[in-house]
Protein backbone atom coordinates (compact mmCIF):
# COMPACT_ATOMS: atom_id res chain seq x y z
CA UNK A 1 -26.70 -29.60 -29.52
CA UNK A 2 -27.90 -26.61 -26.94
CA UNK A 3 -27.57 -29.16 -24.47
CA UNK A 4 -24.11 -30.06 -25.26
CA UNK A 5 -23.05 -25.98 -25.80
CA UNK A 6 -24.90 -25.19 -22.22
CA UNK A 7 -23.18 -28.28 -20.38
CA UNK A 8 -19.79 -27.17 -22.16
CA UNK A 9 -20.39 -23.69 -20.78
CA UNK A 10 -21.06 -24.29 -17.46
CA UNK A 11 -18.24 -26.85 -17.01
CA UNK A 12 -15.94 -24.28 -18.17
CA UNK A 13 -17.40 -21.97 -15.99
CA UNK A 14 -17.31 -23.97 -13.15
CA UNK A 15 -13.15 -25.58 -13.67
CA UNK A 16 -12.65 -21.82 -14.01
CA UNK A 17 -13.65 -21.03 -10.52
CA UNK A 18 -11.97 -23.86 -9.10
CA UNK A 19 -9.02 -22.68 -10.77
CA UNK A 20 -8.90 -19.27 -10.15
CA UNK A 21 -8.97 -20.07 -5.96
CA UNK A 22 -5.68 -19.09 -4.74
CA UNK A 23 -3.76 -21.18 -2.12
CA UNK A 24 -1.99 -20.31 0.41
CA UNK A 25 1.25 -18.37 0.11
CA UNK A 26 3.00 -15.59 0.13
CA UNK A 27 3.73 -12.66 -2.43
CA UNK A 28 3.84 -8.41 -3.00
CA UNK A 29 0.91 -5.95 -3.14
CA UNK A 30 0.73 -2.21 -4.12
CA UNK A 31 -1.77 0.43 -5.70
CA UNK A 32 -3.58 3.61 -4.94
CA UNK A 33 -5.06 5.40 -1.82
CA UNK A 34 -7.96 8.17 -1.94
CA UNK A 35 -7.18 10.01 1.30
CA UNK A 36 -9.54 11.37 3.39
CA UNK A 37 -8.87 12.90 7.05
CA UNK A 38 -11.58 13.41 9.32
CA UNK A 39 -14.49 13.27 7.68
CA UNK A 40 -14.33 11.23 4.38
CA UNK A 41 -17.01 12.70 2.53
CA UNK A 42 -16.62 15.98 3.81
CA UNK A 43 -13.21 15.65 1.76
CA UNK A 44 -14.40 14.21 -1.34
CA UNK A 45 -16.96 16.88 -1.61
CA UNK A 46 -14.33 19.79 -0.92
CA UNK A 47 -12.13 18.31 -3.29
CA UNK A 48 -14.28 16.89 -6.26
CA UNK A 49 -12.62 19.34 -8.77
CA UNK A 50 -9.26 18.79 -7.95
CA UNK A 51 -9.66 14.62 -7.05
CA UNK A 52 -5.43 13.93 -7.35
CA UNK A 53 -5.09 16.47 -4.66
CA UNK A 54 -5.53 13.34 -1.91
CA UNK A 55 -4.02 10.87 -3.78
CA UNK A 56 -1.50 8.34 -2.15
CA UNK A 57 0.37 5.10 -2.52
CA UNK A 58 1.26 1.50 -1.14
CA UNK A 59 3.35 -1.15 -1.12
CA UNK A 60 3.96 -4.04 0.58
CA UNK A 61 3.87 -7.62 1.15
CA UNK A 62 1.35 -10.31 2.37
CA UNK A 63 0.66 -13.79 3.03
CA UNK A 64 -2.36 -15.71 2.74
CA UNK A 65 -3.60 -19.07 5.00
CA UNK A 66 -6.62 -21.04 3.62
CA UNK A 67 -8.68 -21.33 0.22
CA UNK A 68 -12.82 -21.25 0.98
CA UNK A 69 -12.35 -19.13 4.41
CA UNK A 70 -8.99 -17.44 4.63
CA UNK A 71 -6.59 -15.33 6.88
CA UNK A 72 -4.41 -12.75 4.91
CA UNK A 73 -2.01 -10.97 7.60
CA UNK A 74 -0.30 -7.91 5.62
CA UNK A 75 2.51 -5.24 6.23
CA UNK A 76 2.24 -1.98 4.31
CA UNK A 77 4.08 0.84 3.55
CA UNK A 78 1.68 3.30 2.94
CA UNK A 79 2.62 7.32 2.11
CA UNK A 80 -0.84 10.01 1.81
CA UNK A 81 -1.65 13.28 1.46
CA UNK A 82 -4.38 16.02 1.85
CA UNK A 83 -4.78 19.35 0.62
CA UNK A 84 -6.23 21.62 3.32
CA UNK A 85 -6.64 25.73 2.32
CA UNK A 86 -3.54 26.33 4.60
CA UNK A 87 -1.47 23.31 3.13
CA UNK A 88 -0.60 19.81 2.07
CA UNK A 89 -0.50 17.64 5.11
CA UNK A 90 1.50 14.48 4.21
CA UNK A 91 2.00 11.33 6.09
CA UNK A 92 4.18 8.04 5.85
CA UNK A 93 2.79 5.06 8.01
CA UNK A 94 3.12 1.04 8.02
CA UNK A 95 -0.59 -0.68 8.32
CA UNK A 96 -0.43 -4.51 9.43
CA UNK A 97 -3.93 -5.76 8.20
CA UNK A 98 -5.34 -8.68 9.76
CA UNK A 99 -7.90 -9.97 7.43
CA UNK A 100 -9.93 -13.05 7.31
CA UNK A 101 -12.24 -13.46 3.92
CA UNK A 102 -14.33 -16.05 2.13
CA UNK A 103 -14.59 -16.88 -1.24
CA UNK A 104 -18.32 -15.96 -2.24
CA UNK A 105 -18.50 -17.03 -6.24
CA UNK A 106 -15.92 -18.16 -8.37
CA UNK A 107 -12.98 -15.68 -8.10
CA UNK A 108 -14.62 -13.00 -6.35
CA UNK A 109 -14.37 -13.16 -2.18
CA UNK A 110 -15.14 -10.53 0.30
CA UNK A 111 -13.02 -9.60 3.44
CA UNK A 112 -12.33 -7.50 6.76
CA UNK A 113 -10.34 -7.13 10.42
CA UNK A 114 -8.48 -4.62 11.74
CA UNK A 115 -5.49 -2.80 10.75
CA UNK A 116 -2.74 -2.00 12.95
CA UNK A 117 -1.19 1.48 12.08
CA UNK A 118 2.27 3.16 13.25
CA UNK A 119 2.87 6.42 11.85
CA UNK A 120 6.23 6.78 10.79
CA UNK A 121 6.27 10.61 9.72
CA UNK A 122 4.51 13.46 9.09
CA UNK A 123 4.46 16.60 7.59
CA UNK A 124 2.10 20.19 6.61
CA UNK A 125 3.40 21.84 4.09
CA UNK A 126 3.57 25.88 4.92
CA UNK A 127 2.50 25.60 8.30
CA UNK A 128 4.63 23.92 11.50
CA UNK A 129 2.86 20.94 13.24
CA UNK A 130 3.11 19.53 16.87
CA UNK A 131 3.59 16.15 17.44
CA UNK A 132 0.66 13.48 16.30
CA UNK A 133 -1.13 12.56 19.77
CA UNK A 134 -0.87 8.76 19.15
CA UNK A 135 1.53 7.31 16.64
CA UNK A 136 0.18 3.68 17.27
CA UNK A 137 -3.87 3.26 16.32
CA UNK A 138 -6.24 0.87 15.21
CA UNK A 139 -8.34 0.76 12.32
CA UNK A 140 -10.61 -1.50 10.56
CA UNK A 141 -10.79 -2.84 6.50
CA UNK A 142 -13.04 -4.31 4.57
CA UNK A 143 -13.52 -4.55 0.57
CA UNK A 144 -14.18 -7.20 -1.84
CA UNK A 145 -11.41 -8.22 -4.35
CA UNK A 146 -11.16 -10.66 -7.56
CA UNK A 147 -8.19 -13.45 -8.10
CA UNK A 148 -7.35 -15.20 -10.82
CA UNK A 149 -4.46 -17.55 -10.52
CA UNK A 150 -1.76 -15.70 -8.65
CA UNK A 151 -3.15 -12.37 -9.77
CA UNK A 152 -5.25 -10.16 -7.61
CA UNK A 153 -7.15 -7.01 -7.41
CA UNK A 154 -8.95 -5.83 -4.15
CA UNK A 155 -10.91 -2.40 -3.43
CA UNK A 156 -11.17 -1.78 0.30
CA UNK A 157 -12.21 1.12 2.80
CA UNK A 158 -9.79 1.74 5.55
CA UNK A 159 -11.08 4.00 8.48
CA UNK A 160 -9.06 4.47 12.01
CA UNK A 161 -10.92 3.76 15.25
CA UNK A 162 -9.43 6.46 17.54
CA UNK A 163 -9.28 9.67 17.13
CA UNK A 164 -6.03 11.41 16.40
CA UNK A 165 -5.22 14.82 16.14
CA UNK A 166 -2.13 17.21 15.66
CA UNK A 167 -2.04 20.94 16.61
CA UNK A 168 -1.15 23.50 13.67
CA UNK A 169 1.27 25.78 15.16
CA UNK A 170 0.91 29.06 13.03
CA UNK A 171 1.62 32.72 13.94
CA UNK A 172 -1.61 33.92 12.83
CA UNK A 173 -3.30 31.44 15.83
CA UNK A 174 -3.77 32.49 18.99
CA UNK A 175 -2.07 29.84 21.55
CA UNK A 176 -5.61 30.02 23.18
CA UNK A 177 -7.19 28.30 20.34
CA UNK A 178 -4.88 26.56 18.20
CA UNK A 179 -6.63 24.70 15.01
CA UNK A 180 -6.27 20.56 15.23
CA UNK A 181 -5.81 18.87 12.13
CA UNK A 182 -7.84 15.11 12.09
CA UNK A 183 -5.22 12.70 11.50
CA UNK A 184 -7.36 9.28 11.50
CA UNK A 185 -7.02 7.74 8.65
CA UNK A 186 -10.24 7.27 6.41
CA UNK A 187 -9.48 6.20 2.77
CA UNK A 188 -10.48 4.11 -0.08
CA UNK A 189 -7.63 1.46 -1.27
CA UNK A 190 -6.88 -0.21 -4.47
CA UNK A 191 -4.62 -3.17 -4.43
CA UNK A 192 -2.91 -5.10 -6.88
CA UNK A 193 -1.09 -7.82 -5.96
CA UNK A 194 0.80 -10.92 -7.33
CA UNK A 195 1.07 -14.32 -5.16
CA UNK A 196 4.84 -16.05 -5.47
């Protein structure tokens, strides 16, 4: 009888992995950002009482090539923000992901590539900015995610390559030595998404 009940559990166990593999296709993703610019922890730690403050959102679509190995090319919408002592700084940007993952046990798979960013606008509250110096980087993913059927969930760190910085123009600042705001992107990301 424990035979039986073991076998029984681990076929089950092992049809539901199978199962839960997605194929390829095609379908929508969207969820939360934590928002970080400059240096990530350096944010988290300024704003640990007050975590919504860097909140953000995303939405987009995606499709997805392969079962065991994978590529999953994506194009996001994505809109952040940071609160900074002078200001909110918010910014609106589309991300085209370029991941390639594997399927590690069952449902759960791990993944990375880089991430393609065009800013599409920004904007700091109470205080006039100049222009971004690049509105085209690179940045890089990676983050480890769970399907089951055409249901997913993915938690990923996103961090931009170059840097990329923006001048506060304020008329407290002396022109000699205007302040630079860090506008590389360095943030933690969690997905939801639903395969058609």
């Amino acid at each position: 009888m424990r035979n039986l009940i073991i076998t029984s559990i681990t076929t089950l166990l092992f049809s539901t992995c199978i199962y839960a593999q997605t194929e390829s296709g095609f379908g929508f993703k969207g969820g939360l950002n934590y928002n970080g610019n400059g240096d990530y922890f350096e944010s988290i730690t300024n704003n640990y009482q007050n975590s919504d403050r860097n909140i953000g959102y995303h939405i987009g679509v995606f499709g997805k090539l392969g079962t065991k190995i994978y590529f999953r090319p994506e194009l996001v919408y994505t809109a952040t923000k940071s609160d900074y002592a002078a200001g909110t700084f918010e910014l609106k940007k589309l991300d085209a992901p370029l991941l390639v993952g594997i399927n590690i046990l069952g449902p759960f798979h791990i993944f990375g590539g880089p991430s393609l960013q065009y800013i599409v606008d920004s904007n700091f509250q109470n205080a006039t900015i100049g222009s971004i110096q690049d509105d085209f980087s690179i940045g890089l993913n990676f983050g480890i995610g769970f399907s089951l059927n055409k249901i997913g969930i993915d938690l990923r760190y996103e961090r931009g390559f170059n840097n990329n910085e923006a001048t506060i123009i304020n008329n407290n600042i002396s022109s000699l030595n205007p302040n630079r705001l860090d506008t590389r992107p360095e943030q933690l990301i969690l997905s939801l998404s639903v395969m058609l």
